[in-house]
C-alpha atoms as a PDB file:
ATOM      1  CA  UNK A   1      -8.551 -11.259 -22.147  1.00  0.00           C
ATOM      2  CA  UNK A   2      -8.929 -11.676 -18.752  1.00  0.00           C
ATOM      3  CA  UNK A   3     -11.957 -11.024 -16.644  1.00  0.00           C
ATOM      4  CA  UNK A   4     -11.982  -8.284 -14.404  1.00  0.00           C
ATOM      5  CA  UNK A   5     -12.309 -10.397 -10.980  1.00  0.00           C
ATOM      6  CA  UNK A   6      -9.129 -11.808 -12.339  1.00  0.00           C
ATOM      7  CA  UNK A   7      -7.442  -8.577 -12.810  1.00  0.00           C
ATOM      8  CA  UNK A   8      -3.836  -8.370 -10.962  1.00  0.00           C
ATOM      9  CA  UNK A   9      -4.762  -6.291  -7.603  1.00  0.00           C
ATOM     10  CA  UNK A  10      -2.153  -7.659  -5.289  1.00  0.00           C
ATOM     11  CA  UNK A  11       1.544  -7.580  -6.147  1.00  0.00           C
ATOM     12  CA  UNK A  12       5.030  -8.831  -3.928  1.00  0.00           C
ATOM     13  CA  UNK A  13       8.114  -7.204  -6.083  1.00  0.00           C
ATOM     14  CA  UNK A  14      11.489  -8.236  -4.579  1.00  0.00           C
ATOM     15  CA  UNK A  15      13.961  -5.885  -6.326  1.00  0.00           C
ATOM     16  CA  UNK A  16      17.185  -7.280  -4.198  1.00  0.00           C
ATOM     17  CA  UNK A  17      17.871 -10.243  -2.474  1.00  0.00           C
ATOM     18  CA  UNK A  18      20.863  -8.944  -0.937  1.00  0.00           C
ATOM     19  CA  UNK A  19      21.281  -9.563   2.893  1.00  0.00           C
ATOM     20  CA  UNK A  20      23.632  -9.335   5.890  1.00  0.00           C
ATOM     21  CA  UNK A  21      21.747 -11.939   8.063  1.00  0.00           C
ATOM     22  CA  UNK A  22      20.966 -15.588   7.650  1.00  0.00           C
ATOM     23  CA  UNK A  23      17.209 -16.142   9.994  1.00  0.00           C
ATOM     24  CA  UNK A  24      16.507 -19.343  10.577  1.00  0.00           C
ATOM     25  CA  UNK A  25      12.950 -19.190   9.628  1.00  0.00           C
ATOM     26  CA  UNK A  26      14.512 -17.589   6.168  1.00  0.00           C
ATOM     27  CA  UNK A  27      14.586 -20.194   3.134  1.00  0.00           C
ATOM     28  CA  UNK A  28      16.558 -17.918   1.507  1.00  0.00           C
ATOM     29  CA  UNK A  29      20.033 -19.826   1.678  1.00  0.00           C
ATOM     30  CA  UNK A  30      17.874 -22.529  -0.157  1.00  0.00           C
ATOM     31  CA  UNK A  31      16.513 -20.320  -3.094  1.00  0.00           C
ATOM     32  CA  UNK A  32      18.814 -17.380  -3.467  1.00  0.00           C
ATOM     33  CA  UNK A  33      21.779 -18.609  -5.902  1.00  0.00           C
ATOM     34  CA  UNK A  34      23.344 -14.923  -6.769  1.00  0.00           C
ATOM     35  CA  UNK A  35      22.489 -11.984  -4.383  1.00  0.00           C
ATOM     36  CA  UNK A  36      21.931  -8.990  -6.794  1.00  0.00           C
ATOM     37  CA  UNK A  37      20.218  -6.004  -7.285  1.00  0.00           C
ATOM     38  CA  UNK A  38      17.366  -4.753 -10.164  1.00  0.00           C
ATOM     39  CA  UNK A  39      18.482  -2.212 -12.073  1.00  0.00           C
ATOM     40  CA  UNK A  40      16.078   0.933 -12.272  1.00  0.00           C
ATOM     41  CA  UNK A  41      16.134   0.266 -16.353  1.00  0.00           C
ATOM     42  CA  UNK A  42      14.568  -3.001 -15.555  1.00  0.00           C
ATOM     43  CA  UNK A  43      12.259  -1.755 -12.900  1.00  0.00           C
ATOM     44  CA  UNK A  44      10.393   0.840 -15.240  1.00  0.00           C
ATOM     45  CA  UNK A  45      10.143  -2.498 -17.204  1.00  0.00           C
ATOM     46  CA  UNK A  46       8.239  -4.203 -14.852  1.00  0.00           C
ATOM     47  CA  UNK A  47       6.146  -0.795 -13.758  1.00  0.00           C
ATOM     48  CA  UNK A  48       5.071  -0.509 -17.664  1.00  0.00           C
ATOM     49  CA  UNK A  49       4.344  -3.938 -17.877  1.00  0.00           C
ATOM     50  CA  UNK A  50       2.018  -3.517 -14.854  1.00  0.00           C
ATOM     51  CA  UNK A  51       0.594  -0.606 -15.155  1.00  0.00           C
ATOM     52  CA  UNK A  52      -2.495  -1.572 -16.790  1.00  0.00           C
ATOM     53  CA  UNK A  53      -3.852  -3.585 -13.656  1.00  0.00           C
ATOM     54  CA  UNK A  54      -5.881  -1.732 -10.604  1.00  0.00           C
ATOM     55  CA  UNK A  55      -2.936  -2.815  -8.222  1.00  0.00           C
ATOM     56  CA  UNK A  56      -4.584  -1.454  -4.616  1.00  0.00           C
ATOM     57  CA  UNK A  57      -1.700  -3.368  -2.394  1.00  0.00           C
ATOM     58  CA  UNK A  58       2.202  -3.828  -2.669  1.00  0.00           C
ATOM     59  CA  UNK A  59       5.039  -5.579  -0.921  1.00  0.00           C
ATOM     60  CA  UNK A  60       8.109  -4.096  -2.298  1.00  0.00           C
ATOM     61  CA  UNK A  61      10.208  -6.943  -0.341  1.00  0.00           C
ATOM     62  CA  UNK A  62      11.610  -9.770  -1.074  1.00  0.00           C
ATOM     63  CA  UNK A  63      14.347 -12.550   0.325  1.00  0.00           C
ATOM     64  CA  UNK A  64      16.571  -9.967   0.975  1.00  0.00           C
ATOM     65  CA  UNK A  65      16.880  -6.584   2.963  1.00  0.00           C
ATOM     66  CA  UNK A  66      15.228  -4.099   0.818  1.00  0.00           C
ATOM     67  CA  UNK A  67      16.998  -1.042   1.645  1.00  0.00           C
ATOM     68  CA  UNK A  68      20.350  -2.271   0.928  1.00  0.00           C
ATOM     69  CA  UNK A  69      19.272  -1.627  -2.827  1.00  0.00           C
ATOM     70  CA  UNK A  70      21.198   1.407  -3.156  1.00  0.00           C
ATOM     71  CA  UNK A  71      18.083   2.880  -5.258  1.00  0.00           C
ATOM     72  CA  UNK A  72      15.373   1.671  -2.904  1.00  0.00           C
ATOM     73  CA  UNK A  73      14.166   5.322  -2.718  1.00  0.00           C
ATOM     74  CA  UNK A  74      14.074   5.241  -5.963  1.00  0.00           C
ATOM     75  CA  UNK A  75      12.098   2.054  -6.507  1.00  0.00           C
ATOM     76  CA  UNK A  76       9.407   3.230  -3.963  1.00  0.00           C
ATOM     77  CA  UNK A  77       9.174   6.527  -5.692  1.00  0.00           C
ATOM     78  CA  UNK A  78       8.482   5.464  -9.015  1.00  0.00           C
ATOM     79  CA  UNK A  79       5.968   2.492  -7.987  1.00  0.00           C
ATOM     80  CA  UNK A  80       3.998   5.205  -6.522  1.00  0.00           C
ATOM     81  CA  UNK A  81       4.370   7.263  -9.394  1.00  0.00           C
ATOM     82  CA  UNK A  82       2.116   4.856 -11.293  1.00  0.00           C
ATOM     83  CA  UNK A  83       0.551   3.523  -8.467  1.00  0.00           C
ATOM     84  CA  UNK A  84      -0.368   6.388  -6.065  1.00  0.00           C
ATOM     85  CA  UNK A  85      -3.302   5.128  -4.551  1.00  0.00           C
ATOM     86  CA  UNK A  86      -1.459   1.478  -4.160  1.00  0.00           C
ATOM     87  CA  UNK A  87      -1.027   0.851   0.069  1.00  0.00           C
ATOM     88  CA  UNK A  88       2.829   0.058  -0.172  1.00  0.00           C
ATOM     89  CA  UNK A  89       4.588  -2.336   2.209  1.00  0.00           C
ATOM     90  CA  UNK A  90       7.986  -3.520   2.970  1.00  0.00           C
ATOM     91  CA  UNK A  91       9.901  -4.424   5.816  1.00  0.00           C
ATOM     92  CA  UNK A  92      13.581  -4.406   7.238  1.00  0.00           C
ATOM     93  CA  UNK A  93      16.186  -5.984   9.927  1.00  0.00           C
ATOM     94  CA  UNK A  94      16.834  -2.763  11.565  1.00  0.00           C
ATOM     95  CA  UNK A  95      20.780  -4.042  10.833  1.00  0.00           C
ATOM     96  CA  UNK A  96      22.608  -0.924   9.775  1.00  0.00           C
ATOM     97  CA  UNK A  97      23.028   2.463  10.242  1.00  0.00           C
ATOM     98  CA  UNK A  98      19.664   4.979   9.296  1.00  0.00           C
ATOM     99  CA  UNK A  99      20.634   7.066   6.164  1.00  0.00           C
ATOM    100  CA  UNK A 100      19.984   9.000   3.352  1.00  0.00           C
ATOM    101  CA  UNK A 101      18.285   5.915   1.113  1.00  0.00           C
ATOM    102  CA  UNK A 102      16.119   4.740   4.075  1.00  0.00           C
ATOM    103  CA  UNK A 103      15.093   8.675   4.623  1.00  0.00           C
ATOM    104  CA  UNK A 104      14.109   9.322   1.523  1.00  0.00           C
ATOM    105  CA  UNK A 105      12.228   5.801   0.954  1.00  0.00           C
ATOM    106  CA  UNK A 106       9.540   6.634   3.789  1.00  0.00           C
ATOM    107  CA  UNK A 107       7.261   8.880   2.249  1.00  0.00           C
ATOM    108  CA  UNK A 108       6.421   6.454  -0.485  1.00  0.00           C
ATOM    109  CA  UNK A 109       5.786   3.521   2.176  1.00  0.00           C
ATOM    110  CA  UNK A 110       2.394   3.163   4.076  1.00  0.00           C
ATOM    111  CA  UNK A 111       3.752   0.493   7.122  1.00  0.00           C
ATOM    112  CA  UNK A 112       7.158  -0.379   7.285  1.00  0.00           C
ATOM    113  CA  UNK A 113       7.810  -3.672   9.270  1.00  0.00           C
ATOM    114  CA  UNK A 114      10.619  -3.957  11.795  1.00  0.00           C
ATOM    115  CA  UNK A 115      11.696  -7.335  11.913  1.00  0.00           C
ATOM    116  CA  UNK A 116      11.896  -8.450  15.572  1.00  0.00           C
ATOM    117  CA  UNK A 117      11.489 -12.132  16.691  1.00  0.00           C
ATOM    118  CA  UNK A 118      12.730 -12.060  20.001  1.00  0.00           C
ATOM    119  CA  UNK A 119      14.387 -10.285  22.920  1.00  0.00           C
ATOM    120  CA  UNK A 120      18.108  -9.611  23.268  1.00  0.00           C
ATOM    121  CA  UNK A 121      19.479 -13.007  23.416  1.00  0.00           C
ATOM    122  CA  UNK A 122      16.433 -14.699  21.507  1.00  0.00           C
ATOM    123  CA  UNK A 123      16.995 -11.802  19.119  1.00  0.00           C
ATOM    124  CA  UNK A 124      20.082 -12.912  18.138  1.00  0.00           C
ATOM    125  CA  UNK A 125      19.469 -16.641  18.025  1.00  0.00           C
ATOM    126  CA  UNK A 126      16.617 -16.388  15.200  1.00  0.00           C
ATOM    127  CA  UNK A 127      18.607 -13.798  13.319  1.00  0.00           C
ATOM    128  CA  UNK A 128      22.143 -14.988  13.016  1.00  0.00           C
ATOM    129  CA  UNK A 129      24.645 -12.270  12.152  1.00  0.00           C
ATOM    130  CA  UNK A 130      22.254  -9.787  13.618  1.00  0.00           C
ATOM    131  CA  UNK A 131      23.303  -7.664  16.886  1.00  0.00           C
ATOM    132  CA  UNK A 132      20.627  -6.886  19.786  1.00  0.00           C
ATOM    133  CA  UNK A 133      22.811  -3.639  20.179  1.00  0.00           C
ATOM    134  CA  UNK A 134      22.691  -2.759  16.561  1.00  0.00           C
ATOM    135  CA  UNK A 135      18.920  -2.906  16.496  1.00  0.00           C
ATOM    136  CA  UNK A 136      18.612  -0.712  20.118  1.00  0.00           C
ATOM    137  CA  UNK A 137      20.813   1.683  18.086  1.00  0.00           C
ATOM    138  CA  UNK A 138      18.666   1.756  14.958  1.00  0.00           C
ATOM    139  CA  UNK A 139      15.420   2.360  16.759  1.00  0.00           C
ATOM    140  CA  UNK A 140      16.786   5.372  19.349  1.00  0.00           C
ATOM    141  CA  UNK A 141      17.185   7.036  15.975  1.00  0.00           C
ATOM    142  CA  UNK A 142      14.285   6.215  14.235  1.00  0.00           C
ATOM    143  CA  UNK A 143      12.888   7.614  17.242  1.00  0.00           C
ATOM    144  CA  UNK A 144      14.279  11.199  16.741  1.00  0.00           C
ATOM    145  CA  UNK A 145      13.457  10.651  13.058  1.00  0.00           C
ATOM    146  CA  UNK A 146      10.507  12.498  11.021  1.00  0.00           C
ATOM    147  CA  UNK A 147       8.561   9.450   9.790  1.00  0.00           C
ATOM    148  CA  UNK A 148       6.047  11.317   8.160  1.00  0.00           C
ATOM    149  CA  UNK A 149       2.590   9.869   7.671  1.00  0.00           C
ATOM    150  CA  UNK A 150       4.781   6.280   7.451  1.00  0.00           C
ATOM    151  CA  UNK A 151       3.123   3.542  10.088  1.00  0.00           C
ATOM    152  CA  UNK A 152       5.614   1.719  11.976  1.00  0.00           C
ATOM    153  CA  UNK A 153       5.122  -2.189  13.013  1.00  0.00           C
ATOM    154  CA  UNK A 154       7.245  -4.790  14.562  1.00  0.00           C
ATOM    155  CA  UNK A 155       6.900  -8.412  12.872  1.00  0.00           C
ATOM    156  CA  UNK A 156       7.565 -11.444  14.691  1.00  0.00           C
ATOM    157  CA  UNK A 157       7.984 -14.741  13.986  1.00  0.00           C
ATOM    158  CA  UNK A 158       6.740 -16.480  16.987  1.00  0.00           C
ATOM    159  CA  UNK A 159       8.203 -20.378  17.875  1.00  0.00           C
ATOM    160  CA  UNK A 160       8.772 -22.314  21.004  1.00  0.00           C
ATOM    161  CA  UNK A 161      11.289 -20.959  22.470  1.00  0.00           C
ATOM    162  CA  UNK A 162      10.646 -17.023  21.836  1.00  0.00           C
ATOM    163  CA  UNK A 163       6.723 -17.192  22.859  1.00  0.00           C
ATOM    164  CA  UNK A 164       8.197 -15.698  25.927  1.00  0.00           C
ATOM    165  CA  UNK A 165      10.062 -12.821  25.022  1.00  0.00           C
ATOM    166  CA  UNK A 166       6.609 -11.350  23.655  1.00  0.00           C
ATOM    167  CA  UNK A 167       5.267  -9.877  26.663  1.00  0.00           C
ATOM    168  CA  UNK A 168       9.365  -8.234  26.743  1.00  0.00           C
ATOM    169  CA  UNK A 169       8.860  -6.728  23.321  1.00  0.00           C
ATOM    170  CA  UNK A 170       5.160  -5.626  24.319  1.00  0.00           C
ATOM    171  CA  UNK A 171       7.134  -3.370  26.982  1.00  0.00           C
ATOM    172  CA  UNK A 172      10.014  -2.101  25.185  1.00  0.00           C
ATOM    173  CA  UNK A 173       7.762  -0.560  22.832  1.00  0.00           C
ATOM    174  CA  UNK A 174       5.289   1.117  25.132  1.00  0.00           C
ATOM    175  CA  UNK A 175       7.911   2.253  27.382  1.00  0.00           C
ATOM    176  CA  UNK A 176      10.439   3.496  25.022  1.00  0.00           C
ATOM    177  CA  UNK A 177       9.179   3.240  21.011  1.00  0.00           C
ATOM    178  CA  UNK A 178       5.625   4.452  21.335  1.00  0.00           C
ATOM    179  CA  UNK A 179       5.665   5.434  17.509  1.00  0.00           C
ATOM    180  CA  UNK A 180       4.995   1.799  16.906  1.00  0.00           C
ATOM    181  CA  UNK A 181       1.686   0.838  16.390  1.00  0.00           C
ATOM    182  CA  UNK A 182       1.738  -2.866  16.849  1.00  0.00           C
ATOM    183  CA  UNK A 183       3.651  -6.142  17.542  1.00  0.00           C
ATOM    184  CA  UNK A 184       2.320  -8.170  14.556  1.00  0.00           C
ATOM    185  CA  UNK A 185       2.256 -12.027  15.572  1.00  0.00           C
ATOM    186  CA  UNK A 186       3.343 -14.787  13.410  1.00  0.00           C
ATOM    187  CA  UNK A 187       3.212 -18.411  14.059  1.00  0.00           C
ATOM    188  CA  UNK A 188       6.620 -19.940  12.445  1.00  0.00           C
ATOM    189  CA  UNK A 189       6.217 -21.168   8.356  1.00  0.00           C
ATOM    190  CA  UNK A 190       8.844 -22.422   6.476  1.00  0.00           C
ATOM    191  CA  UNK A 191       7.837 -21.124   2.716  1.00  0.00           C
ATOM    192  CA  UNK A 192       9.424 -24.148   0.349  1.00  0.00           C
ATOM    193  CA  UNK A 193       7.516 -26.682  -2.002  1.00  0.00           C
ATOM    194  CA  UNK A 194       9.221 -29.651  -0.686  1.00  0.00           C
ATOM    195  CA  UNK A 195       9.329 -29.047   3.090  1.00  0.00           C
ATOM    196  CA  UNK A 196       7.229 -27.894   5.792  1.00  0.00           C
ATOM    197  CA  UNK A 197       7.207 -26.742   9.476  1.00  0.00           C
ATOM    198  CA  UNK A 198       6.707 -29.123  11.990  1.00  0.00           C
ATOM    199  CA  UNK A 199       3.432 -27.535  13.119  1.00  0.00           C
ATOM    200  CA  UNK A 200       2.755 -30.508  15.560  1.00  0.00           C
ATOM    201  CA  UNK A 201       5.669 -29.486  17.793  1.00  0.00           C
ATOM    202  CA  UNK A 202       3.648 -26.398  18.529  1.00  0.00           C
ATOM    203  CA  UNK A 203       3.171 -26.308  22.376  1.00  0.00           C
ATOM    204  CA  UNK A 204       0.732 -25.734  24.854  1.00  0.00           C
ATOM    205  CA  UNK A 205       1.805 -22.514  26.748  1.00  0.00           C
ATOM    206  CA  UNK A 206       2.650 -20.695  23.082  1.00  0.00           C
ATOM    207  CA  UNK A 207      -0.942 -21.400  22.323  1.00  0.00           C
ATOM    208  CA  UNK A 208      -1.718 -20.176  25.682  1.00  0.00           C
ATOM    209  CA  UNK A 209       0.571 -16.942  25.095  1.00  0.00           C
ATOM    210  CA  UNK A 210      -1.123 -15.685  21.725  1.00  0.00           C
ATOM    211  CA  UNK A 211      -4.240 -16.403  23.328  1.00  0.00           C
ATOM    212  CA  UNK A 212      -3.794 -13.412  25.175  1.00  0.00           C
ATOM    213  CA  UNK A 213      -2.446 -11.308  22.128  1.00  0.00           C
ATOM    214  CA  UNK A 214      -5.280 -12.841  19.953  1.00  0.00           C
ATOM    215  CA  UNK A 215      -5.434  -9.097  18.546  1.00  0.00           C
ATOM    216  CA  UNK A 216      -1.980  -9.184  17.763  1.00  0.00           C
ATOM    217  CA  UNK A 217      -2.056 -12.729  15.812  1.00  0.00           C
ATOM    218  CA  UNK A 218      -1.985 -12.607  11.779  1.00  0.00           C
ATOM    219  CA  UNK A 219      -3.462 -15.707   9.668  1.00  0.00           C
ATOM    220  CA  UNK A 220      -7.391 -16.655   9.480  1.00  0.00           C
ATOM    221  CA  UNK A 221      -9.292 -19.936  10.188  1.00  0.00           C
ATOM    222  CA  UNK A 222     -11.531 -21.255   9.696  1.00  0.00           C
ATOM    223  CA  UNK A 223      -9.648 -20.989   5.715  1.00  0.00           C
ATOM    224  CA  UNK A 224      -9.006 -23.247   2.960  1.00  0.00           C
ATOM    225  CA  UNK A 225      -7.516 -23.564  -0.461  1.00  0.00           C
ATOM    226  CA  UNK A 226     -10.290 -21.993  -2.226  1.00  0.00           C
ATOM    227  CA  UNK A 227     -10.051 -18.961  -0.338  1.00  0.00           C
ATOM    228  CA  UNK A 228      -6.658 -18.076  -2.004  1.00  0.00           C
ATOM    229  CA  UNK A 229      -6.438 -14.666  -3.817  1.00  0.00           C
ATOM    230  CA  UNK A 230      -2.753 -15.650  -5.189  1.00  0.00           C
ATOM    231  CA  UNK A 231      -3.865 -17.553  -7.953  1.00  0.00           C
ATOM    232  CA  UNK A 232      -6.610 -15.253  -9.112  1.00  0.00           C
ATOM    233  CA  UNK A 233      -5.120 -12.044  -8.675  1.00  0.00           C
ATOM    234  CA  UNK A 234      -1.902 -11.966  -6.949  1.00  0.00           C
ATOM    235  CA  UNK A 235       1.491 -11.530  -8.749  1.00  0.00           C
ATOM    236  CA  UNK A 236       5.201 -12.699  -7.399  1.00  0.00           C
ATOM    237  CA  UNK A 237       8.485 -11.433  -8.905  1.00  0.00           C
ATOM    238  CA  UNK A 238      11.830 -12.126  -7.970  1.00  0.00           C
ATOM    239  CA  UNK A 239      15.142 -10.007  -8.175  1.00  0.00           C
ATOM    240  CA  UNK A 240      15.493 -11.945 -11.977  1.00  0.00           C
ATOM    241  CA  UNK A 241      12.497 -11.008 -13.246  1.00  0.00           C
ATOM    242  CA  UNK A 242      11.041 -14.714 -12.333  1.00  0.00           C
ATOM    243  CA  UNK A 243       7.159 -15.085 -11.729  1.00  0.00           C
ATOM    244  CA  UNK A 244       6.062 -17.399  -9.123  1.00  0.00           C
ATOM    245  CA  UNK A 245       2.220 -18.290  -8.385  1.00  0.00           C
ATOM    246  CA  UNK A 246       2.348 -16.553  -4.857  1.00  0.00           C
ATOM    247  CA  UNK A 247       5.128 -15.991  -1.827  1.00  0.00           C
ATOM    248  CA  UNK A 248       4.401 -19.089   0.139  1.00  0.00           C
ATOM    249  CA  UNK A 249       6.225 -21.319  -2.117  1.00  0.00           C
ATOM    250  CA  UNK A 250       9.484 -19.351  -3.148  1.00  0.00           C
ATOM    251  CA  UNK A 251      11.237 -23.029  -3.974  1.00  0.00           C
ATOM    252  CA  UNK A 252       8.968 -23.467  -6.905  1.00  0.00           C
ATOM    253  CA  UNK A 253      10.191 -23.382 -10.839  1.00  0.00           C
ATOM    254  CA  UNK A 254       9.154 -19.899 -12.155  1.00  0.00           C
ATOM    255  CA  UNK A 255       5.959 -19.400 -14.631  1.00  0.00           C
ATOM    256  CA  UNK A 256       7.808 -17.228 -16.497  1.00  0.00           C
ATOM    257  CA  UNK A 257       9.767 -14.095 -17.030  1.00  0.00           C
ATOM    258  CA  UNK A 258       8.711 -10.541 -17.127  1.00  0.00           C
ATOM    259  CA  UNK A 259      11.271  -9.322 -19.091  1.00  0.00           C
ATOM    260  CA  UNK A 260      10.355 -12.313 -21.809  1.00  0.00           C
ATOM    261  CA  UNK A 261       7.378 -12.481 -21.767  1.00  0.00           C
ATOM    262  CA  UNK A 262       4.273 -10.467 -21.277  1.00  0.00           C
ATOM    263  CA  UNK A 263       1.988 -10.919 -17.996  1.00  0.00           C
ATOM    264  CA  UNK A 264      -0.886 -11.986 -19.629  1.00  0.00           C
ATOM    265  CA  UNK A 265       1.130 -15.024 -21.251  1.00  0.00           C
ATOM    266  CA  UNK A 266       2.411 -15.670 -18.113  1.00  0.00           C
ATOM    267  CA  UNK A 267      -0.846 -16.094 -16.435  1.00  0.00           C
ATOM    268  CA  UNK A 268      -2.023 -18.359 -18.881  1.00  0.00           C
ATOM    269  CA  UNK A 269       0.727 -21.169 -17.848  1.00  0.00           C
ATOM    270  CA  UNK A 270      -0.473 -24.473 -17.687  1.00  0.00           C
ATOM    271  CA  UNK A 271       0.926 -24.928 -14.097  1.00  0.00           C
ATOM    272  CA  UNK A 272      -0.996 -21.355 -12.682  1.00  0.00           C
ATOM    273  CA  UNK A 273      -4.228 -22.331 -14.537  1.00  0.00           C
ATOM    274  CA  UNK A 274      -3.707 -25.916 -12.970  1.00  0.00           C
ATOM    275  CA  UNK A 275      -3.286 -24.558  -9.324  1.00  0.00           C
ATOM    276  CA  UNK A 276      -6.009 -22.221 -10.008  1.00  0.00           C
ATOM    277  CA  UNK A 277      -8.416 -25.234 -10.663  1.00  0.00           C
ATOM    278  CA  UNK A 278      -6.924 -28.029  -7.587  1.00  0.00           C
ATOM    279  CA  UNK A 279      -7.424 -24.014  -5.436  1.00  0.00           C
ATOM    280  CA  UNK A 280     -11.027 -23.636  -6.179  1.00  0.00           C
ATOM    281  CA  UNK A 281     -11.639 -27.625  -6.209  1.00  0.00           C
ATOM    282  CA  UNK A 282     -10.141 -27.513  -2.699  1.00  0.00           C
ATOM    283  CA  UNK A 283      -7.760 -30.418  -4.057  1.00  0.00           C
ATOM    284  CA  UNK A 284      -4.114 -28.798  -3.827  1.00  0.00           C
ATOM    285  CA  UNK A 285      -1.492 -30.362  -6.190  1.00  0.00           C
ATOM    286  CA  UNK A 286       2.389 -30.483  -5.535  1.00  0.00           C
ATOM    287  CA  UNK A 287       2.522 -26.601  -5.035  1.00  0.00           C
ATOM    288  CA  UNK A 288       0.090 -26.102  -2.359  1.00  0.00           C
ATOM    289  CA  UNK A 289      -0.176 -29.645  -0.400  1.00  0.00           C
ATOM    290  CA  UNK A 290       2.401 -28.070   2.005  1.00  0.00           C
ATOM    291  CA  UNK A 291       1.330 -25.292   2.354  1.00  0.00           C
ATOM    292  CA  UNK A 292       1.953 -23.746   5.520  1.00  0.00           C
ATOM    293  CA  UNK A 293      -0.951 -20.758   5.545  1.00  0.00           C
ATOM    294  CA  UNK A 294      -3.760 -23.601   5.449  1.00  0.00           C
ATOM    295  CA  UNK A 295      -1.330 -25.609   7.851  1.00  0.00           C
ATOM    296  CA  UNK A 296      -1.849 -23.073  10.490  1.00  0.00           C
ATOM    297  CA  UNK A 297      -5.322 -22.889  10.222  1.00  0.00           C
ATOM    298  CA  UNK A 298      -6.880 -25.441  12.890  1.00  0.00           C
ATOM    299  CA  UNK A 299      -3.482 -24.102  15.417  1.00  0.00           C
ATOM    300  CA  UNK A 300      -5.354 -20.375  15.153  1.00  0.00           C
ATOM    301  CA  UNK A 301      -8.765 -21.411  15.785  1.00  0.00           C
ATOM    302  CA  UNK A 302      -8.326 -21.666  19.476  1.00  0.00           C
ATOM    303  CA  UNK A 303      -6.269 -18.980  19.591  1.00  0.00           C
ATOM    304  CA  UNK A 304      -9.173 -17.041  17.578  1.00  0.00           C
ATOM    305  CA  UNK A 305     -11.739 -18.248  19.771  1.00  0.00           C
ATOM    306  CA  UNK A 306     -10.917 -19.340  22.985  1.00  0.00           C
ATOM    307  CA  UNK A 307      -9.687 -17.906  26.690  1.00  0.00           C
ATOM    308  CA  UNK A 308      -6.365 -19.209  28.299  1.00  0.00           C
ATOM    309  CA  UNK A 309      -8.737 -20.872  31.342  1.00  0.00           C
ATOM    310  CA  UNK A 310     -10.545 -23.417  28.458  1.00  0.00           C
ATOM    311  CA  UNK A 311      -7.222 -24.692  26.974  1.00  0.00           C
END
């Protein structure tokens, strides 16, 4: 049995990998082998099977664009149907035309990220197969669409050469797209076991940049290993039913199945309970030692903590 600081509270569900785009900060073309859907059957599988946790947070995302799950209304629906006090997430490229699925999805979704990392050219660099145009075109008619009590946020991946384009996006939305709430700021990860960003290469003036969005920046330092909720109480499923120890590391060899084995067996795997202990020693094994989350945590403190003039 487990104990109840242990209980599951924090879940990341990815219920399609399919996608039209291939971002460059995406490990996706690494990991995904078959782009597929879950089928609603299986879904109410892995609903039962979690169920008897006091989930309070959900990403309903994945490596792939969520609505292009044909039943991604469906999946939100139900999730809250067991879950209604759960604070849903999930995010999407903005790369096709608004309809019925996404319409019907937003009342079951409390902040929906727009994925943004960059301005018009930029845009299109970072997310290959993606069109500038296209995403103009998809948020003129979220604009004239009834959102509901949904909050909407822009996520961006931040690197060396689109640090600039910020202060572009900044405007955009305040002149134009005023029903979005915030430009969320992410320093660039790369989310594999056996590689890492090059988080030395960061420069001088991008520091200087999020500096002035400090507000705007996501991550925390000081922060170290033992900090981590994922192995205590986070849970990571893939498309297949595959259970990972958290979203950082999507390269890793599963812990399991849900749909062969229950969570609780799961969670007793030799490799979680193992990253569990190196976590709380502060001594990370082969899964965390590259991890980029604790990698980024000296770059933010002088973003945290310091003014442009003492850099």
């Amino acid at each position: 049995m487990q104990k109840k600081n242990n209980l599951i509270t924090y879940v990341y569900l990815e219920t399609s990998n399919v996608c039209n785009l291939d971002c460059v900060y995406c490990n996706r073309r690494n990991v995904v082998k078959t782009p597929t859907y879950m089928s609603l059957k299986q879904w109410d599988i892995v609903l039962e099977k979690l169920s008897i946790y006091p989930i309070s947070e959900a990403k309903l995302m994945g490596l792939g664009e969520p609505f292009f799950h044909p039943d991604f209304h469906n999946i939100c629906k139900n999730f809250k149907g067991i879950f209604p006090n759960a604070f849903t997430i999930t995010a999407t490229n903005c790369q096709y035309q608004l309809n019925d699925n996404f319409i019907k999805t937003l009342p079951y979704i409390d902040i929906l990220y727009l994925s943004i990392d960059g301005y018009e050219e930029n845009y299109e660099r970072f997310r290959p197969k993606a069109s500038w145009d296209k995403l103009i075109k998809f948020l003129d008619d979220l604009t004239k669409l009834d959102r509901g009590k949904t909050r909407i946020t822009i996520n961006y991946v931040v690197n060396n050469m689109n640090y600039k384009d910020i202060e572009k996006i900044h405007k955009m939305v305040l002149s134009k797209y005023n029903y979005i709430e915030e430009v969320r700021l992410n320093i660039a990860q790369w989310w594999s076991e056996d590689e890492e960003c090059n988080m030395d290469s960061i420069s001088k003036e991008l520091i200087n940049t999020l500096i002035k969005y400090k507000k705007n920046v996501k991550g925390k330092s000081p922060w170290t290993f033992s900090e981590c909720f994922w192995p205590i109480r986070g849970f990571y499923m893939d498309v297949y039913g595959n259970v990972k120890i958290c979203c950082l590391n999507t390269s890793t060899e599963p812990i399991g199945n849900i749909f062969e084995s229950n969570i609780e067996e799961i969670r007793l795997s030799s490799k979680l309970l193992q990253v569990r202990k190196e976590c709380n020693n502060d001594t990370p094994g082969l899964h965390c030692r590259k991890c980029d989350y604790k990698r980024l945590s000296p770059i933010l403190a002088p973003i945290f903590t310091l003014n442009t003039a003492e850099i």
